[in-house]
N, C-alpha and C. Protein backbone atom coordinates (compact mmCIF):
# COMPACT_ATOMS: atom_id res chain seq x y z
N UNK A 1 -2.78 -38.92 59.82
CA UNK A 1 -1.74 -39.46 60.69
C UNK A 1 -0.38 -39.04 60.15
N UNK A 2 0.48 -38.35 60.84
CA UNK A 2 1.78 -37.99 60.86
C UNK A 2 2.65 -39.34 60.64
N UNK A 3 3.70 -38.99 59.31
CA UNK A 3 4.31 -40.46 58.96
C UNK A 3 5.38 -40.22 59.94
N UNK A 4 6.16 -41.34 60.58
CA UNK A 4 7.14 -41.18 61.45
C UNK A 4 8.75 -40.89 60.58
N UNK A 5 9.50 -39.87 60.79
CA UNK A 5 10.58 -39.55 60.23
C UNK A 5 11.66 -40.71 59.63
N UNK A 6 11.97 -40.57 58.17
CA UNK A 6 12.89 -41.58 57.91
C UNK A 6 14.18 -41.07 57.67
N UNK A 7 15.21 -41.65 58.16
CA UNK A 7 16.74 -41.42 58.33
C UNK A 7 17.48 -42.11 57.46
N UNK A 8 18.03 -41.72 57.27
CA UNK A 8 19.56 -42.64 56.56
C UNK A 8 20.19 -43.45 57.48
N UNK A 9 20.78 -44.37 57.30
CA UNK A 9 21.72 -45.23 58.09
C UNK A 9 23.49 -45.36 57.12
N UNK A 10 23.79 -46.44 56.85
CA UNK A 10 25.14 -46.27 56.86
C UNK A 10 25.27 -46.34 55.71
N UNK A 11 25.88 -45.88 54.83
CA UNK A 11 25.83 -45.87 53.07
C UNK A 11 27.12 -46.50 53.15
N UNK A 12 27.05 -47.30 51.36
CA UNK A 12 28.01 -48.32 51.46
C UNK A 12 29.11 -48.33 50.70
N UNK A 13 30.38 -48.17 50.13
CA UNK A 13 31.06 -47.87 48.95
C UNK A 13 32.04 -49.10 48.77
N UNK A 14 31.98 -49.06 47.46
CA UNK A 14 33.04 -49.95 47.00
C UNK A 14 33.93 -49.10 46.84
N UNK A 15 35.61 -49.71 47.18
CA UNK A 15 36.46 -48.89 47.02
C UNK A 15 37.91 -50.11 46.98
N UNK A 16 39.08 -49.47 45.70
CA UNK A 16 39.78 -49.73 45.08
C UNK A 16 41.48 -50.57 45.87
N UNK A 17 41.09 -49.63 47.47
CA UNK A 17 42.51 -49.59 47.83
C UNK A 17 41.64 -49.46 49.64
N UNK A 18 41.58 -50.55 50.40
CA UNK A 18 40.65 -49.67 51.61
C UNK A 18 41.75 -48.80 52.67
N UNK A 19 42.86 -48.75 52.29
CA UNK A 19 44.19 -48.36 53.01
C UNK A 19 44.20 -47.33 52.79
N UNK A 20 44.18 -46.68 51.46
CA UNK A 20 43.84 -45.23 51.00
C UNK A 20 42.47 -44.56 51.46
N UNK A 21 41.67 -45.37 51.05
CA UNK A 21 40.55 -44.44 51.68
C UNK A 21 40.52 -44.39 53.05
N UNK A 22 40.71 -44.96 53.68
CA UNK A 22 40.52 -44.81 55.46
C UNK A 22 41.57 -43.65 55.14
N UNK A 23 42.66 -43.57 54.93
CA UNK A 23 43.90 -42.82 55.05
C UNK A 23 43.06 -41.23 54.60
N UNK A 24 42.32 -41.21 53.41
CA UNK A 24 41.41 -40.00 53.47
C UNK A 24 40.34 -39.82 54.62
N UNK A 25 39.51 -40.99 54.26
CA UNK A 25 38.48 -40.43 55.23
C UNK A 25 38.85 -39.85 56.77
N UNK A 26 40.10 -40.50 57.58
CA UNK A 26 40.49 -40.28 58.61
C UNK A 26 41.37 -38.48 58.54
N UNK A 27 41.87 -38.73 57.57
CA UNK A 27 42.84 -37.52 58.13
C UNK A 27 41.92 -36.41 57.16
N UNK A 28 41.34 -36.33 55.90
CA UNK A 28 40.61 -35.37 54.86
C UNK A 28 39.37 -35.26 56.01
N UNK A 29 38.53 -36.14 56.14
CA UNK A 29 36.92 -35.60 56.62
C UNK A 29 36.65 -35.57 57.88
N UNK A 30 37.65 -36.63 58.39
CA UNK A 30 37.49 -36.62 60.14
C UNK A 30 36.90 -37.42 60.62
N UNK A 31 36.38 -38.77 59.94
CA UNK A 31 35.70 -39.87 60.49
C UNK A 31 36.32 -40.31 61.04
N UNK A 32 36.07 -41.54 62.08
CA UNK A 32 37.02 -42.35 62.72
C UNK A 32 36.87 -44.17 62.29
N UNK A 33 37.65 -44.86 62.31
CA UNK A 33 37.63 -45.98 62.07
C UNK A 33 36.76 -46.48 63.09
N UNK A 34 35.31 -47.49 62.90
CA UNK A 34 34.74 -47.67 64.34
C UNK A 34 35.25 -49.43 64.23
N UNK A 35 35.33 -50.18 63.00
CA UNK A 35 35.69 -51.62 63.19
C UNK A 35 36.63 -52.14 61.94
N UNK A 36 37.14 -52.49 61.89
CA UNK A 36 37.97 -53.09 60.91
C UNK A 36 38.17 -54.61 60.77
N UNK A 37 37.23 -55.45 59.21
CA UNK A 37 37.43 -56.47 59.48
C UNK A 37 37.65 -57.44 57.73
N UNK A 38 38.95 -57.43 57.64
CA UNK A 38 39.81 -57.82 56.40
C UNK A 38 39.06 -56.67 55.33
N UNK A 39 38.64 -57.26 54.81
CA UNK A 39 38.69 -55.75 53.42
C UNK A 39 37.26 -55.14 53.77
N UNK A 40 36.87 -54.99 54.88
CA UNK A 40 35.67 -53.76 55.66
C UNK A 40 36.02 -53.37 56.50
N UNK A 41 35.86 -52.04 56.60
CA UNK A 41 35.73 -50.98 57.85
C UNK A 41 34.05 -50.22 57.79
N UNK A 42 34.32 -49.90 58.84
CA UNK A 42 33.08 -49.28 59.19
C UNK A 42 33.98 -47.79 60.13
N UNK A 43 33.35 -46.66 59.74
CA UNK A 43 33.63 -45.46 60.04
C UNK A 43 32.45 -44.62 60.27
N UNK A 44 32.49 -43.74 61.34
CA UNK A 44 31.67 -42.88 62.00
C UNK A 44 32.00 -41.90 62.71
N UNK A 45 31.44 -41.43 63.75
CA UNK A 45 31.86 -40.15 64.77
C UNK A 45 31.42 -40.78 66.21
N UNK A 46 31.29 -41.61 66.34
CA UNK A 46 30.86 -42.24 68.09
C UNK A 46 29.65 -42.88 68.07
N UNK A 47 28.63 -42.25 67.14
CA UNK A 47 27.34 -43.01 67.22
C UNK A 47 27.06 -44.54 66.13
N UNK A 48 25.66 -44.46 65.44
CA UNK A 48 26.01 -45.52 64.15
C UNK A 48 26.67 -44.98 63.69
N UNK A 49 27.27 -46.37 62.51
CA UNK A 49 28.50 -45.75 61.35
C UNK A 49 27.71 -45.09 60.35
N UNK A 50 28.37 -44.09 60.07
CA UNK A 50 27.86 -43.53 59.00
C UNK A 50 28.21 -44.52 57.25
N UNK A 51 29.60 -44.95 57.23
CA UNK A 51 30.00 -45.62 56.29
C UNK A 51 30.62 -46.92 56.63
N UNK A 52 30.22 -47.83 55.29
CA UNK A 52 30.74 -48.59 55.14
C UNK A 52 31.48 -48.93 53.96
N UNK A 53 32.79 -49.01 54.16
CA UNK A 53 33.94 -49.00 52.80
C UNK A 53 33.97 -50.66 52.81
N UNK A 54 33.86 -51.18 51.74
CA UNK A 54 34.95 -52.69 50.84
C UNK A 54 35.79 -52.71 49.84
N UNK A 55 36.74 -53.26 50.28
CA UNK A 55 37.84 -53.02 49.01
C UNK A 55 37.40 -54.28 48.12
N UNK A 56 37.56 -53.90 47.20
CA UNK A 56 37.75 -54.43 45.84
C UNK A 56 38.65 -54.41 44.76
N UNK A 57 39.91 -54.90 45.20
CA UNK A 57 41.13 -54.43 44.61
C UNK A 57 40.78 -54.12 42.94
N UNK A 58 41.44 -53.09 42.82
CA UNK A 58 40.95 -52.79 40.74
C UNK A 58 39.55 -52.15 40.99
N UNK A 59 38.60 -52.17 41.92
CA UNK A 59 37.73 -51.58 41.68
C UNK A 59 37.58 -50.33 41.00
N UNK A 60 36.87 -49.91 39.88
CA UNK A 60 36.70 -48.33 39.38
C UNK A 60 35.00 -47.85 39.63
N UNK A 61 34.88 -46.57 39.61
CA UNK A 61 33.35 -46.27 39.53
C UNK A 61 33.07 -45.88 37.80
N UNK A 62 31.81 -46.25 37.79
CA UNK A 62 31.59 -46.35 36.62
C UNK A 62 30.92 -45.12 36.28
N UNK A 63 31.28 -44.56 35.20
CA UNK A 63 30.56 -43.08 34.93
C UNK A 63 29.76 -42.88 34.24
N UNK A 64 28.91 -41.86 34.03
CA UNK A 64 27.38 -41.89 33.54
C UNK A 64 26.52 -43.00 33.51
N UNK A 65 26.57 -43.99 34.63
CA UNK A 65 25.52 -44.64 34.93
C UNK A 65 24.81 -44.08 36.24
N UNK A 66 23.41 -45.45 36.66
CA UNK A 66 22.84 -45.16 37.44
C UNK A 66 23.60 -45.61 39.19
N UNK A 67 23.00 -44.95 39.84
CA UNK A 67 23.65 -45.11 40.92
C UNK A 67 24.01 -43.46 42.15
N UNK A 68 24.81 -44.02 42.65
CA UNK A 68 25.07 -42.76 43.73
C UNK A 68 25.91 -41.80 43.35
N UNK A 69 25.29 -40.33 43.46
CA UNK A 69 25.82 -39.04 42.89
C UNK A 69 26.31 -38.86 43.91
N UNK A 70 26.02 -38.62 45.11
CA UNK A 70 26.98 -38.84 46.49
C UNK A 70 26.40 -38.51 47.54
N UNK A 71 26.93 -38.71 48.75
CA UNK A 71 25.93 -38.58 50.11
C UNK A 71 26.88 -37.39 50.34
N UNK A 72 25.75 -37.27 51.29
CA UNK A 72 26.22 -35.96 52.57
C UNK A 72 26.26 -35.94 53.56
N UNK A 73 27.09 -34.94 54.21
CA UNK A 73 27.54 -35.50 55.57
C UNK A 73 27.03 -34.22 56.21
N UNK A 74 25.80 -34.07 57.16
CA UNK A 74 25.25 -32.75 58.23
C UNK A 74 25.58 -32.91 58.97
N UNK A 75 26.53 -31.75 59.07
CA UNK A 75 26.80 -31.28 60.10
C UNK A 75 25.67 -30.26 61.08
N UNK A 76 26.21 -30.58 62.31
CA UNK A 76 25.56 -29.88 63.32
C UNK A 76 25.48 -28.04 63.37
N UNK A 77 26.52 -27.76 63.01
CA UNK A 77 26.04 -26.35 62.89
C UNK A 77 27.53 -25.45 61.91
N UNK A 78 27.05 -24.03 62.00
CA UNK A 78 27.90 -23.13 60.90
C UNK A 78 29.58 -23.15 61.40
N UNK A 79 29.61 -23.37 62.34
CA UNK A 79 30.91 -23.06 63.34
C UNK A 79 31.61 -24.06 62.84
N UNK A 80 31.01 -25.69 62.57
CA UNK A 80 31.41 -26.66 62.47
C UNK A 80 32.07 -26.82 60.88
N UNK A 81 31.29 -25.89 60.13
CA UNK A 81 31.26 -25.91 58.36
C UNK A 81 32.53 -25.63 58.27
N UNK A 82 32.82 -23.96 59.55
CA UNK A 82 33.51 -23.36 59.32
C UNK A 82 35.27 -23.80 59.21
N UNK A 83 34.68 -24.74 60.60
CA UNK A 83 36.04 -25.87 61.03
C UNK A 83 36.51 -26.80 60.00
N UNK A 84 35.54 -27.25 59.02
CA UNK A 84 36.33 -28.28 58.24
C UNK A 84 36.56 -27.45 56.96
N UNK A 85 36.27 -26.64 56.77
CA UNK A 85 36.82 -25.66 55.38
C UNK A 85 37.99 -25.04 55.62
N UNK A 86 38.46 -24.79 56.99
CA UNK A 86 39.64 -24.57 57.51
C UNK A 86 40.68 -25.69 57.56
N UNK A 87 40.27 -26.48 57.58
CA UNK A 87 40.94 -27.65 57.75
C UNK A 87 41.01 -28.25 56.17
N UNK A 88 40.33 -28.07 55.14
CA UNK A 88 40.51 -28.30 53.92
C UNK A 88 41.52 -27.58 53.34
N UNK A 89 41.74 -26.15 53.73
CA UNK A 89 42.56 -25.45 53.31
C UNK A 89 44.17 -25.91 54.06
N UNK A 90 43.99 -26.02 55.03
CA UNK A 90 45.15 -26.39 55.71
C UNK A 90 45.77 -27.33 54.88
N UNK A 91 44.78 -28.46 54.84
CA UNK A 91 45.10 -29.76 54.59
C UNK A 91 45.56 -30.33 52.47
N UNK A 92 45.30 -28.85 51.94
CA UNK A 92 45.18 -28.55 50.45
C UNK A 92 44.37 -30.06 50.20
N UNK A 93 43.00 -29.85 50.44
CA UNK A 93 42.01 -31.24 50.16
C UNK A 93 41.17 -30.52 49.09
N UNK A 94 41.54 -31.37 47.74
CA UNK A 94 41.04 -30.64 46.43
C UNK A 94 39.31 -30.73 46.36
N UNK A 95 38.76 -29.37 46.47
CA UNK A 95 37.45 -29.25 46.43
C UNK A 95 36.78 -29.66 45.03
N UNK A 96 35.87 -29.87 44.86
CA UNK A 96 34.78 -29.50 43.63
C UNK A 96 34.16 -28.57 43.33
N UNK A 97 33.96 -28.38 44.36
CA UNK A 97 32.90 -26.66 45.06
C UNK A 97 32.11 -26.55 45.70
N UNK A 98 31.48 -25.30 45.86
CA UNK A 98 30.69 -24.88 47.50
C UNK A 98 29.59 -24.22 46.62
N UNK A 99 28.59 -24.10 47.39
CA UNK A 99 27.47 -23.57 46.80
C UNK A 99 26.46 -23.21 48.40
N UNK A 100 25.69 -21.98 47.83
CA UNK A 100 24.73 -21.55 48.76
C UNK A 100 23.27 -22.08 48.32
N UNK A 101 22.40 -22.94 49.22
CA UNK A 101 21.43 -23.57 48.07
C UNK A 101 20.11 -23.23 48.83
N UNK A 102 20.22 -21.84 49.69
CA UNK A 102 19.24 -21.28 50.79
C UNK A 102 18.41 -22.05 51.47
N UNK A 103 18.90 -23.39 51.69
CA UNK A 103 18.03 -24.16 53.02
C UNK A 103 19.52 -24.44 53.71
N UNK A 104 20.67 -24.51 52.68
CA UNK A 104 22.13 -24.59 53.21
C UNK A 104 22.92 -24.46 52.45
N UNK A 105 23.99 -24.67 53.21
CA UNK A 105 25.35 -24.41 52.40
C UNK A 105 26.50 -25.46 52.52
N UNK A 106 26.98 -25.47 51.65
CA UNK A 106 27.66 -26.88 50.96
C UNK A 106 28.83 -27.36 50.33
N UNK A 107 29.55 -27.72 51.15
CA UNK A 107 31.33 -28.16 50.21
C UNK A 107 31.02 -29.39 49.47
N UNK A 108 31.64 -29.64 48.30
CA UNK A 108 31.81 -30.42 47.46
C UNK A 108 32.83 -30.99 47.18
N UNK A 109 33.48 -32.54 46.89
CA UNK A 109 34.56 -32.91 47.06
C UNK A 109 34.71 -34.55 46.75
N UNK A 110 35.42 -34.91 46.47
CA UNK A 110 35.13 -36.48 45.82
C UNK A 110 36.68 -37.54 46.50
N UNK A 111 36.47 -38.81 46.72
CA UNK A 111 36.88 -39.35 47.69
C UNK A 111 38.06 -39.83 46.45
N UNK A 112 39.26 -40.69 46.78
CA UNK A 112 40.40 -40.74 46.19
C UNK A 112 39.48 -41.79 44.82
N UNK A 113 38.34 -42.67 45.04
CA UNK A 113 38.01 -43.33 44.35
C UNK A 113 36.69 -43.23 43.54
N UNK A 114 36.66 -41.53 43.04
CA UNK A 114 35.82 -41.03 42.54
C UNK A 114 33.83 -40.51 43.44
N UNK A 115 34.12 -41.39 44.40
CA UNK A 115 32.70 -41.17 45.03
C UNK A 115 32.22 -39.13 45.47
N UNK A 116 31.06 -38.98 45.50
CA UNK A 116 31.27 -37.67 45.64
C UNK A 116 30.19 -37.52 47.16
N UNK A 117 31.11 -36.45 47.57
CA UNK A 117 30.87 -36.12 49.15
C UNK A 117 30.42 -34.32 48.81
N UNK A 118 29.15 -34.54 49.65
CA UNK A 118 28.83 -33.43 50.25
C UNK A 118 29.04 -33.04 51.75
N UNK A 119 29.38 -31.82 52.27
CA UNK A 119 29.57 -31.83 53.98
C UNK A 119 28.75 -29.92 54.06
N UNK A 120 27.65 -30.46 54.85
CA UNK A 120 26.93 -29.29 54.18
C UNK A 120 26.33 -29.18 56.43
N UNK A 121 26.03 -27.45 56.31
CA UNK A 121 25.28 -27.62 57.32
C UNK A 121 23.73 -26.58 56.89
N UNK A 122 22.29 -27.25 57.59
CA UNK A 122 21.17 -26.65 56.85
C UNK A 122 21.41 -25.63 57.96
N UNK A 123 20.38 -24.16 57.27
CA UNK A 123 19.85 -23.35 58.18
C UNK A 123 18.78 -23.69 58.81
N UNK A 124 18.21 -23.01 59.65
CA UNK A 124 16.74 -23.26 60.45
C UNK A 124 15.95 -23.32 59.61
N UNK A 125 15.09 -24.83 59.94
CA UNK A 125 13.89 -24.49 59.25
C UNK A 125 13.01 -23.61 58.98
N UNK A 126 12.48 -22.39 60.42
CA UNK A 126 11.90 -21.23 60.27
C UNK A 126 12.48 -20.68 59.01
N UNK A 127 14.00 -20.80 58.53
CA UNK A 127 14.14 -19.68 57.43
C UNK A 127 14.34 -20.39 55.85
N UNK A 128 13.33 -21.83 55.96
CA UNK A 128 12.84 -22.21 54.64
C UNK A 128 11.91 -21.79 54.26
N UNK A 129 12.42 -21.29 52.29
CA UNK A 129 10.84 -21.13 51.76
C UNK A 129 10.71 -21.73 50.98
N UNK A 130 9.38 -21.88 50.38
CA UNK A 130 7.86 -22.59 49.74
C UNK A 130 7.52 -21.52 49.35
N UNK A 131 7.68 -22.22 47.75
CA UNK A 131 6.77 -21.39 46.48
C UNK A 131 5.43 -22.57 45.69
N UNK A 132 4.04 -22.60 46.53
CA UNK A 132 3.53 -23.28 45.70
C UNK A 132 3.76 -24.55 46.27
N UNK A 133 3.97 -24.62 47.74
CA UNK A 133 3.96 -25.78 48.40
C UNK A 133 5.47 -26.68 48.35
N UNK A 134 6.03 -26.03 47.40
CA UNK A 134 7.59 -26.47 47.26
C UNK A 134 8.65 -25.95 47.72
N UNK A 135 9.74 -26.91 48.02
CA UNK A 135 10.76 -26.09 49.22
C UNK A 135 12.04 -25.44 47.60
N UNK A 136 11.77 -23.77 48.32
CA UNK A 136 12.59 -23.49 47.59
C UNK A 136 14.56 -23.58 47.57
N UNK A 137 15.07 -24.28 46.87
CA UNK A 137 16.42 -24.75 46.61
C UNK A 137 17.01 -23.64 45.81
N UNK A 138 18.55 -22.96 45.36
CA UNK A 138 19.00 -22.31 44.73
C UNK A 138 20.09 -23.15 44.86
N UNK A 139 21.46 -22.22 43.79
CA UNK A 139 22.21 -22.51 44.04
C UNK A 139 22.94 -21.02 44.01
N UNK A 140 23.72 -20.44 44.73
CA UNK A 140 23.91 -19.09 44.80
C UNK A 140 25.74 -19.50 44.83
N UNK A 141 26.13 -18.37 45.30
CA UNK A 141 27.69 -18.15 45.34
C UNK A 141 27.82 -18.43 47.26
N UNK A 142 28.68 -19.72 47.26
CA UNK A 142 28.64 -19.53 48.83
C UNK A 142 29.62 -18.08 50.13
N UNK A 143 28.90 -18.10 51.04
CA UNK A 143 29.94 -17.12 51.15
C UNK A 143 30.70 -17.58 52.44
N UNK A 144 32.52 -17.38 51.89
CA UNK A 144 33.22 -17.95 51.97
C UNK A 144 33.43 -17.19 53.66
N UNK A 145 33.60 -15.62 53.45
CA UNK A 145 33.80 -14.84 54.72
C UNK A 145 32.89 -15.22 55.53
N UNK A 146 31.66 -14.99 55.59
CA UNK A 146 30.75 -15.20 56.30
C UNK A 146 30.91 -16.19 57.03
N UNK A 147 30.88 -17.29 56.55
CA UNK A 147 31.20 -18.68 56.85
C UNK A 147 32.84 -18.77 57.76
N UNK A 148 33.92 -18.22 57.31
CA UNK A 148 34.93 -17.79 58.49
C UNK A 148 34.77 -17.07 59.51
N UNK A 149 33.83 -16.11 59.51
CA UNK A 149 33.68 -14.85 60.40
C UNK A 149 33.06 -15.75 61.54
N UNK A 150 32.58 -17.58 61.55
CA UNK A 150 32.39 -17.44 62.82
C UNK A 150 33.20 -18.14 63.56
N UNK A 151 34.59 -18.16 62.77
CA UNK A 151 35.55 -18.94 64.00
C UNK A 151 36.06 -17.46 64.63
N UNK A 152 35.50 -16.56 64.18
CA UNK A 152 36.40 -15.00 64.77
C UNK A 152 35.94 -15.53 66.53
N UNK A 153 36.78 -14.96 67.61
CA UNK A 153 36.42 -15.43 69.21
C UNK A 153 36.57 -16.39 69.50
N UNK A 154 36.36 -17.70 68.80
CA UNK A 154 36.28 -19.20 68.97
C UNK A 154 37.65 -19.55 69.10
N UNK A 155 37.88 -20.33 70.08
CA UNK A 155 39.33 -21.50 70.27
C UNK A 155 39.31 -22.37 70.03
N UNK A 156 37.82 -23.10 69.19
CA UNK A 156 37.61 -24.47 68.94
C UNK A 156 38.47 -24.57 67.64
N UNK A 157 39.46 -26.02 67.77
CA UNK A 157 39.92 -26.04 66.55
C UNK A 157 39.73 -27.46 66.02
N UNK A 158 39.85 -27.71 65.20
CA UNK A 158 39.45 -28.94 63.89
C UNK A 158 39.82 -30.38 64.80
N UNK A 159 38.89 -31.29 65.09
CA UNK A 159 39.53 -32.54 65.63
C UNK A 159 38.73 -33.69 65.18
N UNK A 160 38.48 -33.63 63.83
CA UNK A 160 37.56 -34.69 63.28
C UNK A 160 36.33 -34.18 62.90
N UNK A 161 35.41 -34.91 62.28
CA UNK A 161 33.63 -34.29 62.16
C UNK A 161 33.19 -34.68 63.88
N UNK A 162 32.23 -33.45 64.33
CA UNK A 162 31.69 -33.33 65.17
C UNK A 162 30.90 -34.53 65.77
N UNK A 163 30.45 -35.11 67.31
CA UNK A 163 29.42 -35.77 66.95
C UNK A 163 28.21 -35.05 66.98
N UNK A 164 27.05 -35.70 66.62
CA UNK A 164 25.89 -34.69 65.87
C UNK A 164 26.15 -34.49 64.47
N UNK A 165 27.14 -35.03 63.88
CA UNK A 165 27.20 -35.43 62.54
C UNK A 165 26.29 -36.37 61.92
N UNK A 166 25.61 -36.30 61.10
CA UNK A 166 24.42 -37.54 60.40
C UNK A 166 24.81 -37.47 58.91
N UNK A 167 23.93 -38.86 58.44
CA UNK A 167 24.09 -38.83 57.13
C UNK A 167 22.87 -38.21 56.95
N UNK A 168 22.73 -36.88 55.98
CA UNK A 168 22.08 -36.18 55.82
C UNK A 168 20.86 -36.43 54.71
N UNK A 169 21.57 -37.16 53.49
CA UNK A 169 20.97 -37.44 52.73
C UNK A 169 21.66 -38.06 51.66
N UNK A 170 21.09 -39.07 50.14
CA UNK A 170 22.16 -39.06 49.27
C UNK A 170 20.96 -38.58 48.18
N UNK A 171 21.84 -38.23 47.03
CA UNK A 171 21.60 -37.82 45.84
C UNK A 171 22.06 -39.14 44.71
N UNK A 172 21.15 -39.34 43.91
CA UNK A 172 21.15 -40.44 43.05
C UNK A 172 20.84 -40.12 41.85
N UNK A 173 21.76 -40.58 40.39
CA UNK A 173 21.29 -40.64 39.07
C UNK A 173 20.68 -41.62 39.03
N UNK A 174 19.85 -41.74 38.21
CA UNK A 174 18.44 -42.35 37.57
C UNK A 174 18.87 -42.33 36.14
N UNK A 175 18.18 -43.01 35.92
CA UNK A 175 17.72 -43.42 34.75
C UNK A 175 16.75 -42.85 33.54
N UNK A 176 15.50 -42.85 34.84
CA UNK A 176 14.18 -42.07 34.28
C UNK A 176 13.20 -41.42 35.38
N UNK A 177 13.61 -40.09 35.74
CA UNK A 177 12.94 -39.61 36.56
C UNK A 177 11.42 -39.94 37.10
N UNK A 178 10.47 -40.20 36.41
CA UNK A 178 8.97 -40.49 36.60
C UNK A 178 8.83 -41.86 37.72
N UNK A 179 9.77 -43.15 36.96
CA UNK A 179 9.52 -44.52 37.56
C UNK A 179 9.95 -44.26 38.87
N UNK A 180 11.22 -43.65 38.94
CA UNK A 180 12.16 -43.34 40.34
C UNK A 180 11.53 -42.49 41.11
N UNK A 181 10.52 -41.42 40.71
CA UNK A 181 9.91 -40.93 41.55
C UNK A 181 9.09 -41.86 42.15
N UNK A 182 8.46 -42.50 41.31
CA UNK A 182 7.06 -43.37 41.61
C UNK A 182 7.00 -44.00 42.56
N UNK A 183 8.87 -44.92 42.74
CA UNK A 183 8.89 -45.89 43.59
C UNK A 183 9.43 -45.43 44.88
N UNK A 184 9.80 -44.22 45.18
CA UNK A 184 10.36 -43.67 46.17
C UNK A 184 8.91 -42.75 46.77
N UNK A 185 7.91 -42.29 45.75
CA UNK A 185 6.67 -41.94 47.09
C UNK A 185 5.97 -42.39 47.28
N UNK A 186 5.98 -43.77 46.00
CA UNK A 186 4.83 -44.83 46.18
C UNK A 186 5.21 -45.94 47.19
N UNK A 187 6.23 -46.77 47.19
CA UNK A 187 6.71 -47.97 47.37
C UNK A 187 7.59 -47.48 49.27
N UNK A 188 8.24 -46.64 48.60
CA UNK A 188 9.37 -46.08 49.64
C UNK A 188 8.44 -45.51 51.06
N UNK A 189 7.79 -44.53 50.27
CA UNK A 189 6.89 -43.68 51.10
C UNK A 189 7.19 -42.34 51.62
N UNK A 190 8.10 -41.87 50.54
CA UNK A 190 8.98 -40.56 50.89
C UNK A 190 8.29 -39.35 49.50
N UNK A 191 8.10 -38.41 50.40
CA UNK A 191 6.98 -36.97 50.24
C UNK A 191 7.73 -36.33 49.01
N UNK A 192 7.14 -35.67 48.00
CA UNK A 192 7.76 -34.58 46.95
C UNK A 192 8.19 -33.59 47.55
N UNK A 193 9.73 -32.71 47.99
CA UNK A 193 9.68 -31.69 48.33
C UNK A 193 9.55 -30.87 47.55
N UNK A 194 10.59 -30.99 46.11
CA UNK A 194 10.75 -30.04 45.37
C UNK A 194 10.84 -30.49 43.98
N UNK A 195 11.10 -30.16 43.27
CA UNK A 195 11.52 -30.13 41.64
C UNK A 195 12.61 -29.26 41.20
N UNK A 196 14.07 -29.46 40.73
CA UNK A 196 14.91 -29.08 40.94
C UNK A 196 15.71 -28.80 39.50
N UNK A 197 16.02 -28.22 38.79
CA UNK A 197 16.57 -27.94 37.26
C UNK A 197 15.56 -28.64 36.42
C-alpha cells in the first residue's frame, strides 16, 4: 500500500523584534502578512501560511544546539529562482550562498534574527538520480548565468514569492543521528532517501 504524501505546514520562529522581521520577510522574500495578532503574524503567498513569527523581545537563537538549521521555501519554477535572485541583488539582501545540489538549486540566506532560509527550486523528477537506491544529492557551483538567461524575453518582474510557493522542507541539527533517524522512519513514518556527508 502506497503511504499517502506528507507536507509541511507552517513552521514557527521565535523572533527578537516582530517589526523587523515582517519588515524583511515582506520587502527581502516576498511573503505577505496574512494576520496580525499582538506579537504574531502569520505570513504566506494566498494559500496556508507558510510562517509563523512571535516576538519575544531579547529573544536570541542559540548556536550549536539542537533544533532548526532552516526551512525552505519551493518555489514553483527556474524563472521564479531567477526573479528573486534579481531582486536580492537589487535589494543588496546579504546571501550565505547558492549551491547546485542536482535534484536543485539553492539560495542561502539568514533572517535579521539568525534563522536560516533556503529558497530553492527542484528540477524534474525524471532528471533525479539513484545510486544504490539512494537519491543522489551534490553540492556543485550554482550557475549563476544560466539561472539569469531565463528572464532573457520575459517581462515578468519581481512582485513577491509566487503562489505555488510551498514549504519545501526543513533541515534540522540533531544531536545523534541514529535515534533521530529512528524516530522520524519509525514513529514519524518518513522513508530514507539519502545519506548525505
Amino acid at each position: 500500500m502506497k503511504k499517502p504524501p506528507i507536507t509541511i505546514g507552517t513552521v514557527a520562529l521565535t523572533v527578537a523584534n516582530l517589526d523587523a522581521s515582517l519588515a524583511f520577510y515582506e520587502e527581502h522574500i516576498g511573503l505577505q502578512v496574512q494576520q496580525r495578532t499582538g506579537a504574531v503574524a502569520y505570513l504566506g503567498v494566498g494559500g496556508p501560511a507558510l510562517l509563523r513569527l512571535e516576538e519575544r523581545r531579547g529573544a536570541r537563537k542559540e548556536m550549536r544546539t539542537t533544533g532548526l538549521y532552516h526551512f525552505a521555501l519551493l518555489l514553483p519554477s527556474r524563472i521564479d529562482l531567477a526573479l528573486i535572485l534579481r531582486h536580492f541583488a537589487q535589494m543588496e539582501t546579504v546571501l550565505s550562498g547558492l549551491a547546485d545540489h542536482a535534484v536543485s538549486e539553492a539560495i542561502y540566506l539568514s533572517d535579521p534574527d539568525g534563522h536560516g532560509i533556503e529558497i530553492y527550486r527542484d528540477r524534474p523528477r525524471d532528471e533525479w538520480e539513484y545510486i544504490d537506491g539512494q537519491l543522489k544529492l551534490t553540492t556543485e557551483q550554482f550557475d549563476v548565468a544560466g539561472v539569469f538567461d531565463e528572464l532573457v524575453g520575459s517581462s515578468r518582474q519581481w512582485a513577491g514569492l509566487p503562489a505555488g510557493t510551498v514549504m519545501g522542507h526543513v533541515h534540522l541539527h540533531v544531536a545523534h543521528i541514529s535515534p533521530a533517524e529512528a524516530f522520524y522512519r519509525q514513529l514519524i513514518g518518513l522513508d530514507l532517501v539519502t545519506r548525505y556527508g
